[in-house]
PDB file of N, CA and C in Angstrom:
ATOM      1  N   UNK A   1      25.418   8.405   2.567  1.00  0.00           N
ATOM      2  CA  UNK A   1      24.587   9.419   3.162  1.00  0.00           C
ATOM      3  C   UNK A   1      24.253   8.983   4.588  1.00  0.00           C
ATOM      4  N   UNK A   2      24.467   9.893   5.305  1.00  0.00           N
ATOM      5  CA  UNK A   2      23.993  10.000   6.842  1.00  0.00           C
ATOM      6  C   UNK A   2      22.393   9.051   7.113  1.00  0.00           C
ATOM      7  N   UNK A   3      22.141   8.601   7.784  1.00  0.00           N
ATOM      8  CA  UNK A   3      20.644   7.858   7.930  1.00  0.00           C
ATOM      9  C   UNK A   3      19.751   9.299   8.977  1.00  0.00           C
ATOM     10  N   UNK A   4      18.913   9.391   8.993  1.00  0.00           N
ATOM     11  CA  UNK A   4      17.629  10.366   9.013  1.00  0.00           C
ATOM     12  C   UNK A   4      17.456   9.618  10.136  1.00  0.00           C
ATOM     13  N   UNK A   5      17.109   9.996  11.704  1.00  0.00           N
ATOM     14  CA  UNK A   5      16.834   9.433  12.694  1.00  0.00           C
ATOM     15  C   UNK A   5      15.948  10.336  13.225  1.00  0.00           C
ATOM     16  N   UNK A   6      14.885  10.941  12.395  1.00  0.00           N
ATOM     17  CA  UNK A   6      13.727  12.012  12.839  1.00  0.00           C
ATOM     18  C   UNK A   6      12.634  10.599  13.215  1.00  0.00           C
ATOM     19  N   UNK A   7      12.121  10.526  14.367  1.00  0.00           N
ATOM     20  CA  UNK A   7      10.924  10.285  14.704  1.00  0.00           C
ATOM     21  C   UNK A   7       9.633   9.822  13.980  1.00  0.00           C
ATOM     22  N   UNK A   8       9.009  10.753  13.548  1.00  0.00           N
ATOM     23  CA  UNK A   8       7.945  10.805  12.994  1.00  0.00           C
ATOM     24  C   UNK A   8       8.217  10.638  11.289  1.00  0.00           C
ATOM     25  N   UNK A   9       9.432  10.509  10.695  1.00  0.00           N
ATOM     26  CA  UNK A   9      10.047  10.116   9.317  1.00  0.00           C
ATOM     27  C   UNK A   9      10.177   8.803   9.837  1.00  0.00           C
ATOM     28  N   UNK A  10      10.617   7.924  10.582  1.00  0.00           N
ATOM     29  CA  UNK A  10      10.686   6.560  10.499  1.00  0.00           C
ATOM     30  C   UNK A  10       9.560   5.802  10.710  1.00  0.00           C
ATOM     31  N   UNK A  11       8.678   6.727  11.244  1.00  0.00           N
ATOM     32  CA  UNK A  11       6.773   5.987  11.590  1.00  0.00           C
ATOM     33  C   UNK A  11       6.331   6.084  10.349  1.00  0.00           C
ATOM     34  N   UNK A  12       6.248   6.899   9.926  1.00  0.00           N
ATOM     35  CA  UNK A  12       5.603   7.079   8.297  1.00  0.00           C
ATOM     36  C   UNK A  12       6.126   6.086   7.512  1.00  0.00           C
ATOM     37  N   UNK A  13       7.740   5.758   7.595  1.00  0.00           N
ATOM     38  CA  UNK A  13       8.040   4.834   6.696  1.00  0.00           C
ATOM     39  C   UNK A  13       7.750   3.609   7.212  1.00  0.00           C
ATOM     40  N   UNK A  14       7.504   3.031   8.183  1.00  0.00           N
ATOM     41  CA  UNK A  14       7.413   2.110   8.934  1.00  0.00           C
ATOM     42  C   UNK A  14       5.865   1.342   8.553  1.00  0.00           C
ATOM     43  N   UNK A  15       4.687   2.496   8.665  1.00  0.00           N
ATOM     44  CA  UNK A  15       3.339   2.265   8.180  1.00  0.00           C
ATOM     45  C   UNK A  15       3.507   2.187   6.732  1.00  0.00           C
ATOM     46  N   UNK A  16       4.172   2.690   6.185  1.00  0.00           N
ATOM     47  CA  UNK A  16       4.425   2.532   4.624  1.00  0.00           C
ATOM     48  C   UNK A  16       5.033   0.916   4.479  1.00  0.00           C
ATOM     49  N   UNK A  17       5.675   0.764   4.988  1.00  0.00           N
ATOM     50  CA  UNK A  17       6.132  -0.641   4.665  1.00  0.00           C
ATOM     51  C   UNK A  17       5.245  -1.561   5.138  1.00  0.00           C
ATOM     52  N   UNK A  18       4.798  -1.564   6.268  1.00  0.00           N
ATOM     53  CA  UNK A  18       3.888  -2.557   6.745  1.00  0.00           C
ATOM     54  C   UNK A  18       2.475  -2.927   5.765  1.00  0.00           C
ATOM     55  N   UNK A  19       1.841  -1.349   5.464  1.00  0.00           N
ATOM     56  CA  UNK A  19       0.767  -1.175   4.115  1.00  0.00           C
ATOM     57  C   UNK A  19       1.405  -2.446   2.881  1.00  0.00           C
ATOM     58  N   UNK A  20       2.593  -2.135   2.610  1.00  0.00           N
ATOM     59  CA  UNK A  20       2.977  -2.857   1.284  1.00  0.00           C
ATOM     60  C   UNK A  20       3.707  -3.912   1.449  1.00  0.00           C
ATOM     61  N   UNK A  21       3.993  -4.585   2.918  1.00  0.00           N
ATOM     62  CA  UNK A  21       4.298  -5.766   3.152  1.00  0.00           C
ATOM     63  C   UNK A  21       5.773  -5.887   2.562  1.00  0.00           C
ATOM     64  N   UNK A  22       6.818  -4.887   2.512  1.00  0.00           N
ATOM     65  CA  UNK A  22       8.158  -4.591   2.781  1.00  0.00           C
ATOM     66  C   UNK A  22       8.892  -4.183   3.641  1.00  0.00           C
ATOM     67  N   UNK A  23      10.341  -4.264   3.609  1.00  0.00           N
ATOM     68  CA  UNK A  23      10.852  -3.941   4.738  1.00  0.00           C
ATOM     69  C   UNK A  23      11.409  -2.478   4.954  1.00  0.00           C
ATOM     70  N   UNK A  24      10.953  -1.811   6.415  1.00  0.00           N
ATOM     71  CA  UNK A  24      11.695  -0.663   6.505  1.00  0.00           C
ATOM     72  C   UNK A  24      12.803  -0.245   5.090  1.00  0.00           C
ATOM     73  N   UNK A  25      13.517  -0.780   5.570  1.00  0.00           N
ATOM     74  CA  UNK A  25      14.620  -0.407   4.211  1.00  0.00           C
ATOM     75  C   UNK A  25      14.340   0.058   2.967  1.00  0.00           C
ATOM     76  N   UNK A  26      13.450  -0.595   2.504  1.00  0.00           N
ATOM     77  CA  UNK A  26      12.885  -0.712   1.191  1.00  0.00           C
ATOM     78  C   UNK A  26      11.990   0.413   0.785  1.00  0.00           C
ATOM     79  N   UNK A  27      10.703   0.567   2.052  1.00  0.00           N
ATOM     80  CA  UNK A  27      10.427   1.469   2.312  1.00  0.00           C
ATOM     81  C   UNK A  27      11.281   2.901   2.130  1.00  0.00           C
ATOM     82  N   UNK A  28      11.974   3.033   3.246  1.00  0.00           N
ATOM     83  CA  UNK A  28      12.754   4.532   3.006  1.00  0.00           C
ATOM     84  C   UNK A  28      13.262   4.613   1.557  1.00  0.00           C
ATOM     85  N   UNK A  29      14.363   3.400   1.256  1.00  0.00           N
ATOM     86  CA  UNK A  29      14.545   3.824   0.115  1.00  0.00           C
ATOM     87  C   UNK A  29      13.595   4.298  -1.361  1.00  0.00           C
ATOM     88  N   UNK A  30      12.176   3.638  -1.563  1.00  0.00           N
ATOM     89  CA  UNK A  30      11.393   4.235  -2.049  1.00  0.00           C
ATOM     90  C   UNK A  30      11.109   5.552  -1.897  1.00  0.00           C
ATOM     91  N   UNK A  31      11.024   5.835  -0.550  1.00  0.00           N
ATOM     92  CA  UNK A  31      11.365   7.484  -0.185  1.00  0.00           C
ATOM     93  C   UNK A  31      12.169   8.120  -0.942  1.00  0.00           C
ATOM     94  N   UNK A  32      13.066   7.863  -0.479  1.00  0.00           N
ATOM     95  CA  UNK A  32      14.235   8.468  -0.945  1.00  0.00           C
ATOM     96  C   UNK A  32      14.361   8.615  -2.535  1.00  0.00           C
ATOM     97  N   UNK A  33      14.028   7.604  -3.614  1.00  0.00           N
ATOM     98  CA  UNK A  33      14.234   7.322  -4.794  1.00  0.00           C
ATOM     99  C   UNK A  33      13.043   8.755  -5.271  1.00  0.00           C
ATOM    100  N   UNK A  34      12.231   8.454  -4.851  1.00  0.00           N
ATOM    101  CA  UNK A  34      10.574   9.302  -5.247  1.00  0.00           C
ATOM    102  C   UNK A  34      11.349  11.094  -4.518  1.00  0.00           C
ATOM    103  N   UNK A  35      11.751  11.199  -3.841  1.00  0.00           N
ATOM    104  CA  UNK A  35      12.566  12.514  -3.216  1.00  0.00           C
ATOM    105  C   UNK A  35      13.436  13.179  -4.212  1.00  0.00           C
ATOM    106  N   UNK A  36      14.370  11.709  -4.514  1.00  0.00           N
ATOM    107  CA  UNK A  36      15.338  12.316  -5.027  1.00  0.00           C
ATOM    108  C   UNK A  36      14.760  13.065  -6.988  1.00  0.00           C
ATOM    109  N   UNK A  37      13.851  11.941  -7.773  1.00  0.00           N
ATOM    110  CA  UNK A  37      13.294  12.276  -8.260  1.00  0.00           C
ATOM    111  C   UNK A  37      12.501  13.673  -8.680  1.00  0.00           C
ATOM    112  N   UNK A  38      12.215  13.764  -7.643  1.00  0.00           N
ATOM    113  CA  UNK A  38      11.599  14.972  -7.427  1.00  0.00           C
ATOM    114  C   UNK A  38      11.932  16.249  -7.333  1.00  0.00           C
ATOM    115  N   UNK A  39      13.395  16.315  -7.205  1.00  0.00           N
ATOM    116  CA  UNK A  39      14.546  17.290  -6.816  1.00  0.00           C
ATOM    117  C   UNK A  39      14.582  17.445  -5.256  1.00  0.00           C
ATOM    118  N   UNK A  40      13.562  17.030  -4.163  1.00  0.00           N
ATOM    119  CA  UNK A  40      13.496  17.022  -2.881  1.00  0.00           C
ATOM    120  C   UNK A  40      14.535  16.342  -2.456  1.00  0.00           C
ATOM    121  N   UNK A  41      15.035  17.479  -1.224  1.00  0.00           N
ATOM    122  CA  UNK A  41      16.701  16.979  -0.212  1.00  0.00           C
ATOM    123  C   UNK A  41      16.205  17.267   0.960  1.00  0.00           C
ATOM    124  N   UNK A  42      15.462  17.747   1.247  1.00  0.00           N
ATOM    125  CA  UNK A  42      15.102  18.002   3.246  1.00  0.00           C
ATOM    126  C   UNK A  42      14.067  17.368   3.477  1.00  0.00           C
ATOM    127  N   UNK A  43      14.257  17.426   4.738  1.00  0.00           N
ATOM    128  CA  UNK A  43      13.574  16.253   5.850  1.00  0.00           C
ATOM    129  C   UNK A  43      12.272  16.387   5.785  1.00  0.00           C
ATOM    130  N   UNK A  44      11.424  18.129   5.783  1.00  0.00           N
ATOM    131  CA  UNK A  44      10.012  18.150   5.963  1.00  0.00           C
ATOM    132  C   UNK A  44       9.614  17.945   4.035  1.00  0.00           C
ATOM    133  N   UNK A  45       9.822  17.620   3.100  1.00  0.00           N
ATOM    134  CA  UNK A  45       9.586  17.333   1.931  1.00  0.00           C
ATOM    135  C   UNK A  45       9.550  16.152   1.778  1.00  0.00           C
ATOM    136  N   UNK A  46      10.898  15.070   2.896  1.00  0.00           N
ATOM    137  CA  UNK A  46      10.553  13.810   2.393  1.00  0.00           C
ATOM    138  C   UNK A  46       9.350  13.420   3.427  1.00  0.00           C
ATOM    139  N   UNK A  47       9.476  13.863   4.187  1.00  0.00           N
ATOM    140  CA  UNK A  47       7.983  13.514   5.041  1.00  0.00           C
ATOM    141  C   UNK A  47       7.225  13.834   4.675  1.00  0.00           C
ATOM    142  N   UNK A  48       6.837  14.226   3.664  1.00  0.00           N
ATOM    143  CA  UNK A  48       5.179  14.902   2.923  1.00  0.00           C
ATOM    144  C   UNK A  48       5.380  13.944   1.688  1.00  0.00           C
ATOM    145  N   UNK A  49       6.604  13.127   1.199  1.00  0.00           N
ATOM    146  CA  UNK A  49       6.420  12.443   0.517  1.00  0.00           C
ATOM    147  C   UNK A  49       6.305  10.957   0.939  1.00  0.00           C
ATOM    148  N   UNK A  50       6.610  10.982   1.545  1.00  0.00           N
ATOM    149  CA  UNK A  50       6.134   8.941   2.606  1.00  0.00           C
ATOM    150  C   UNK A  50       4.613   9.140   3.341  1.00  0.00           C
ATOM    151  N   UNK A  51       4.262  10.251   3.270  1.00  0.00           N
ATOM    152  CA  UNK A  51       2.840  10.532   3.636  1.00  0.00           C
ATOM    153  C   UNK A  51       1.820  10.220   2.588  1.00  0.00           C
ATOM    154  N   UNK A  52       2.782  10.934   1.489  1.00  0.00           N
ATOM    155  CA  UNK A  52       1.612  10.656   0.338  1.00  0.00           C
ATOM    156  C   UNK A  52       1.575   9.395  -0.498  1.00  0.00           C
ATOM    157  N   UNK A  53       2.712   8.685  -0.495  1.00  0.00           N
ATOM    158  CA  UNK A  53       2.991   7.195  -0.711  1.00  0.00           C
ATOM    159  C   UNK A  53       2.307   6.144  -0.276  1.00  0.00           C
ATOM    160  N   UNK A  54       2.188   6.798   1.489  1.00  0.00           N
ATOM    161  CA  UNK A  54       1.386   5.994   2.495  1.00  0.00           C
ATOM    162  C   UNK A  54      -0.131   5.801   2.199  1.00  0.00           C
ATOM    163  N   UNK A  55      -0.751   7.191   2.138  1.00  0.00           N
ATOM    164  CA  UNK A  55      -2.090   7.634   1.037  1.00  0.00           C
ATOM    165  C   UNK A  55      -2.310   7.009  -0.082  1.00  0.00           C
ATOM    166  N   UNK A  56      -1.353   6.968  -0.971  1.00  0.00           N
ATOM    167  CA  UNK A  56      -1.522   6.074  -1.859  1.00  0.00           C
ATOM    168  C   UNK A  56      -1.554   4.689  -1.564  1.00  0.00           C
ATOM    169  N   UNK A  57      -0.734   3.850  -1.287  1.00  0.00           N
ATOM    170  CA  UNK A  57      -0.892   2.240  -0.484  1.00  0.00           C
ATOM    171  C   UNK A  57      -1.716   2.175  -0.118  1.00  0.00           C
ATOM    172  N   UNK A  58      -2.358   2.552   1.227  1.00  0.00           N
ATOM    173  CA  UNK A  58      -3.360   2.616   1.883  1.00  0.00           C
ATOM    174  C   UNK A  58      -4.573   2.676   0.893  1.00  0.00           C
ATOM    175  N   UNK A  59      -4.627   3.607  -0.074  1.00  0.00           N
ATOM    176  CA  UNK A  59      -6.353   3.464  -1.352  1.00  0.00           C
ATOM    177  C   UNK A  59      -6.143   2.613  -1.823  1.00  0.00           C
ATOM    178  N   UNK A  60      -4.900   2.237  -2.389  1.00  0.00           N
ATOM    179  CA  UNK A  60      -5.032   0.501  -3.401  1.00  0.00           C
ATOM    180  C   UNK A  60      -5.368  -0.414  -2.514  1.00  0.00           C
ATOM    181  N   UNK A  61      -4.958  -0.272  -1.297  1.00  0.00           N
ATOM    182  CA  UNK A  61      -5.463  -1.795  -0.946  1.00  0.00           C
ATOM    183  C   UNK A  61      -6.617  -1.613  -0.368  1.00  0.00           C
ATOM    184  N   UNK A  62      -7.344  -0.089  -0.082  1.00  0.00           N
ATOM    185  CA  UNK A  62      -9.047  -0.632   0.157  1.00  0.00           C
ATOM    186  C   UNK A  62      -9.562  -0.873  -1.190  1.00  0.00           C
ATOM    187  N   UNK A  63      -9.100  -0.769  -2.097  1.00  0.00           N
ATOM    188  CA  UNK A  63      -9.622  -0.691  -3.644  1.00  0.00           C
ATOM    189  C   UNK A  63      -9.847  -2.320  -3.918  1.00  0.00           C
ATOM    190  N   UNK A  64      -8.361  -3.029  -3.193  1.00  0.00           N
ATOM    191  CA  UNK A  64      -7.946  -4.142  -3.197  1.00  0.00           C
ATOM    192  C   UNK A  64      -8.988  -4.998  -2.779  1.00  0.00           C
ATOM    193  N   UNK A  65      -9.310  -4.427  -1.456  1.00  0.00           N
ATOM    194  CA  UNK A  65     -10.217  -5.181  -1.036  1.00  0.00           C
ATOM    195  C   UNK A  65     -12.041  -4.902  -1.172  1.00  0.00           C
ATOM    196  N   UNK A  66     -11.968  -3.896  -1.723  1.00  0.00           N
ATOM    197  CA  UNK A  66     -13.068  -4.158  -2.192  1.00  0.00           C
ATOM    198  C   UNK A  66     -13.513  -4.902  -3.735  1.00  0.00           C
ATOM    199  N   UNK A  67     -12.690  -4.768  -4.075  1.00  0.00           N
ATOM    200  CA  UNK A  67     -12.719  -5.885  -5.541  1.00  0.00           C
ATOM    201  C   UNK A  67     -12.675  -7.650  -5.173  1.00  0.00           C
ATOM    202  N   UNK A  68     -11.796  -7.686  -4.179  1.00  0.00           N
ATOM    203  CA  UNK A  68     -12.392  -8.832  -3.320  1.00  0.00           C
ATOM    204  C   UNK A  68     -13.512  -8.980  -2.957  1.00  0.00           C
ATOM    205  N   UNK A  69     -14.365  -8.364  -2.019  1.00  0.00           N
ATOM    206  CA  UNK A  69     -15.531  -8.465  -1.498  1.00  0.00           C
ATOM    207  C   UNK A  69     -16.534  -9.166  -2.950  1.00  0.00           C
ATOM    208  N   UNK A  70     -16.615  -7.645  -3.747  1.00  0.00           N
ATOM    209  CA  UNK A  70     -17.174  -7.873  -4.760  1.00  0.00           C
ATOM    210  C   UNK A  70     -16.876  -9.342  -5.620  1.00  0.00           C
ATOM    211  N   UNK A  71     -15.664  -9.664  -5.747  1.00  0.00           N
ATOM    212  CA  UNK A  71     -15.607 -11.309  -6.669  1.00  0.00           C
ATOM    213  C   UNK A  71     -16.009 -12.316  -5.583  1.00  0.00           C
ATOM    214  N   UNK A  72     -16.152 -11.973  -4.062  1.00  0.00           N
ATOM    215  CA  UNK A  72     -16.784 -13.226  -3.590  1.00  0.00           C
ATOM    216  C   UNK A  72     -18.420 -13.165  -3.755  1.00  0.00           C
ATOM    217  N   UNK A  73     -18.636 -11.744  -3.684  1.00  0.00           N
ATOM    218  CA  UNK A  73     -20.407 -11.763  -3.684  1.00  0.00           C
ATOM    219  C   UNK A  73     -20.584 -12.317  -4.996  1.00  0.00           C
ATOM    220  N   UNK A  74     -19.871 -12.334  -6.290  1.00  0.00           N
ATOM    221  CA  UNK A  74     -20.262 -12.800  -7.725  1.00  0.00           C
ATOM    222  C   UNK A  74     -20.192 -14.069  -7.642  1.00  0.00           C
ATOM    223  N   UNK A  75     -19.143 -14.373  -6.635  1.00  0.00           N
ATOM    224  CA  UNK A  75     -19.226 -16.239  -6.582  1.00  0.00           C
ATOM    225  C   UNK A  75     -20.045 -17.082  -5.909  1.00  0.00           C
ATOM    226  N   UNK A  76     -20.776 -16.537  -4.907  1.00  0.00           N
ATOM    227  CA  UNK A  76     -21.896 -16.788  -4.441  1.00  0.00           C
ATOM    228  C   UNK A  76     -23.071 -17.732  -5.253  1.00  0.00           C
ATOM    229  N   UNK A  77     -23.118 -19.089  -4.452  1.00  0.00           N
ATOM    230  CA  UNK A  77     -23.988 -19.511  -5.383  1.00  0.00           C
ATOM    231  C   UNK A  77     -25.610 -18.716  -4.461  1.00  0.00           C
ATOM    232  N   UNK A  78     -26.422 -18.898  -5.758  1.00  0.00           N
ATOM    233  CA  UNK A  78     -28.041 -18.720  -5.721  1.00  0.00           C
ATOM    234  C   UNK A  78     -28.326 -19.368  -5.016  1.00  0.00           C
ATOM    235  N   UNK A  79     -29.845 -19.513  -4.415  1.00  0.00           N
ATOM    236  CA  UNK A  79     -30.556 -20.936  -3.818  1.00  0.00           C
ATOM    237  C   UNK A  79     -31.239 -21.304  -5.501  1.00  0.00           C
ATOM    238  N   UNK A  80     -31.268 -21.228  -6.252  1.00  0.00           N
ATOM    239  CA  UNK A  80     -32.003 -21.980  -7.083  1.00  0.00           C
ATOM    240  C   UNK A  80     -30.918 -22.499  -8.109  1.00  0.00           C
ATOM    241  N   UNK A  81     -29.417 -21.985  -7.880  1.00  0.00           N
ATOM    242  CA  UNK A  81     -28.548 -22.395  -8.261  1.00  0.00           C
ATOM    243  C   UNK A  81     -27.564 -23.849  -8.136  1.00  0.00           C
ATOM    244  N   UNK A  82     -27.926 -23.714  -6.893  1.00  0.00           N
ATOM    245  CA  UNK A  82     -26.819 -24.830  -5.559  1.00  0.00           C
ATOM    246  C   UNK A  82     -26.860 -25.950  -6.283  1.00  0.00           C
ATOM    247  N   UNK A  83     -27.684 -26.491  -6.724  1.00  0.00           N
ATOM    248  CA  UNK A  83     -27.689 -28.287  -7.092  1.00  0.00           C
ATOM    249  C   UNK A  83     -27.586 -28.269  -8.690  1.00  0.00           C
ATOM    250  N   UNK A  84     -27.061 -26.655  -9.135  1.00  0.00           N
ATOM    251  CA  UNK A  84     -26.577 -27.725 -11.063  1.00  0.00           C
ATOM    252  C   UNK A  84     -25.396 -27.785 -10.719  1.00  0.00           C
ATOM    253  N   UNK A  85     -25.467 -28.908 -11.991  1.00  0.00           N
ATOM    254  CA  UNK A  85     -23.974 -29.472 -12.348  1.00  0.00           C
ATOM    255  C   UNK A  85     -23.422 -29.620 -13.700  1.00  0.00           C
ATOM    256  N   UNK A  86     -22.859 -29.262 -14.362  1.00  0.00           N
ATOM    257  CA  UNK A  86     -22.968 -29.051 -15.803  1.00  0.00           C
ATOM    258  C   UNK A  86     -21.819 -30.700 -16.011  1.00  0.00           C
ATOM    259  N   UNK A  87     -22.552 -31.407 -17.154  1.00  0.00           N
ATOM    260  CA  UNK A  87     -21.907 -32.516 -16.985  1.00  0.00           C
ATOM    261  C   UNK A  87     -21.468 -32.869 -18.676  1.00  0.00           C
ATOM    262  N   UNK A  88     -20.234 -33.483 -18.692  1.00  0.00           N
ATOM    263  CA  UNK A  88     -19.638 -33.406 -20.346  1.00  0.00           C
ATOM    264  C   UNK A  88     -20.783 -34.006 -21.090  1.00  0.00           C
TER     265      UNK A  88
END
């Protein structure tokens, strides 16, 4: 298959990959796989689908990081905590 050299289809995939810490390639082809899936073959369909991929990536990893935040505030020691030591 011909490669897609639309503009604004290679930015989308581009932020899509960067979000999920893959490469271009990988990226589109996820596109493409989730497209083809879908019965989608044209250009403005797969761009509404690397959009919404992107949407998606993009919420898991604030999700990501807020579940982080949260397990460091739980690890937080107390001040009346700091000096036990639980000993065998």
């Amino acid at each position: 298959m011909p490669t897609i050299e639309d503009h604004n289809y290679l930015k989308i995939c581009a932020q899509l990959a960067s979000s999920l810490s893959i490469s271009l390639s990988s990226a589109k082809r996820q596109v493409e796989l989730t497209a083809n899936r879908k019965g989608k073959k044209d250009l403005q369909s797969r761009k509404i689908i690397a959009e919404e991929l992107l949407a998606k990536a993009l919420s898991e990893a604030n999700d990501k990081n807020n579940a982080a935040n949260q397990l460091d505030q739980l690890l937080e020691a107390l001040a009346s905590e700091e000096n036990f030591m639980v000993e065998d």
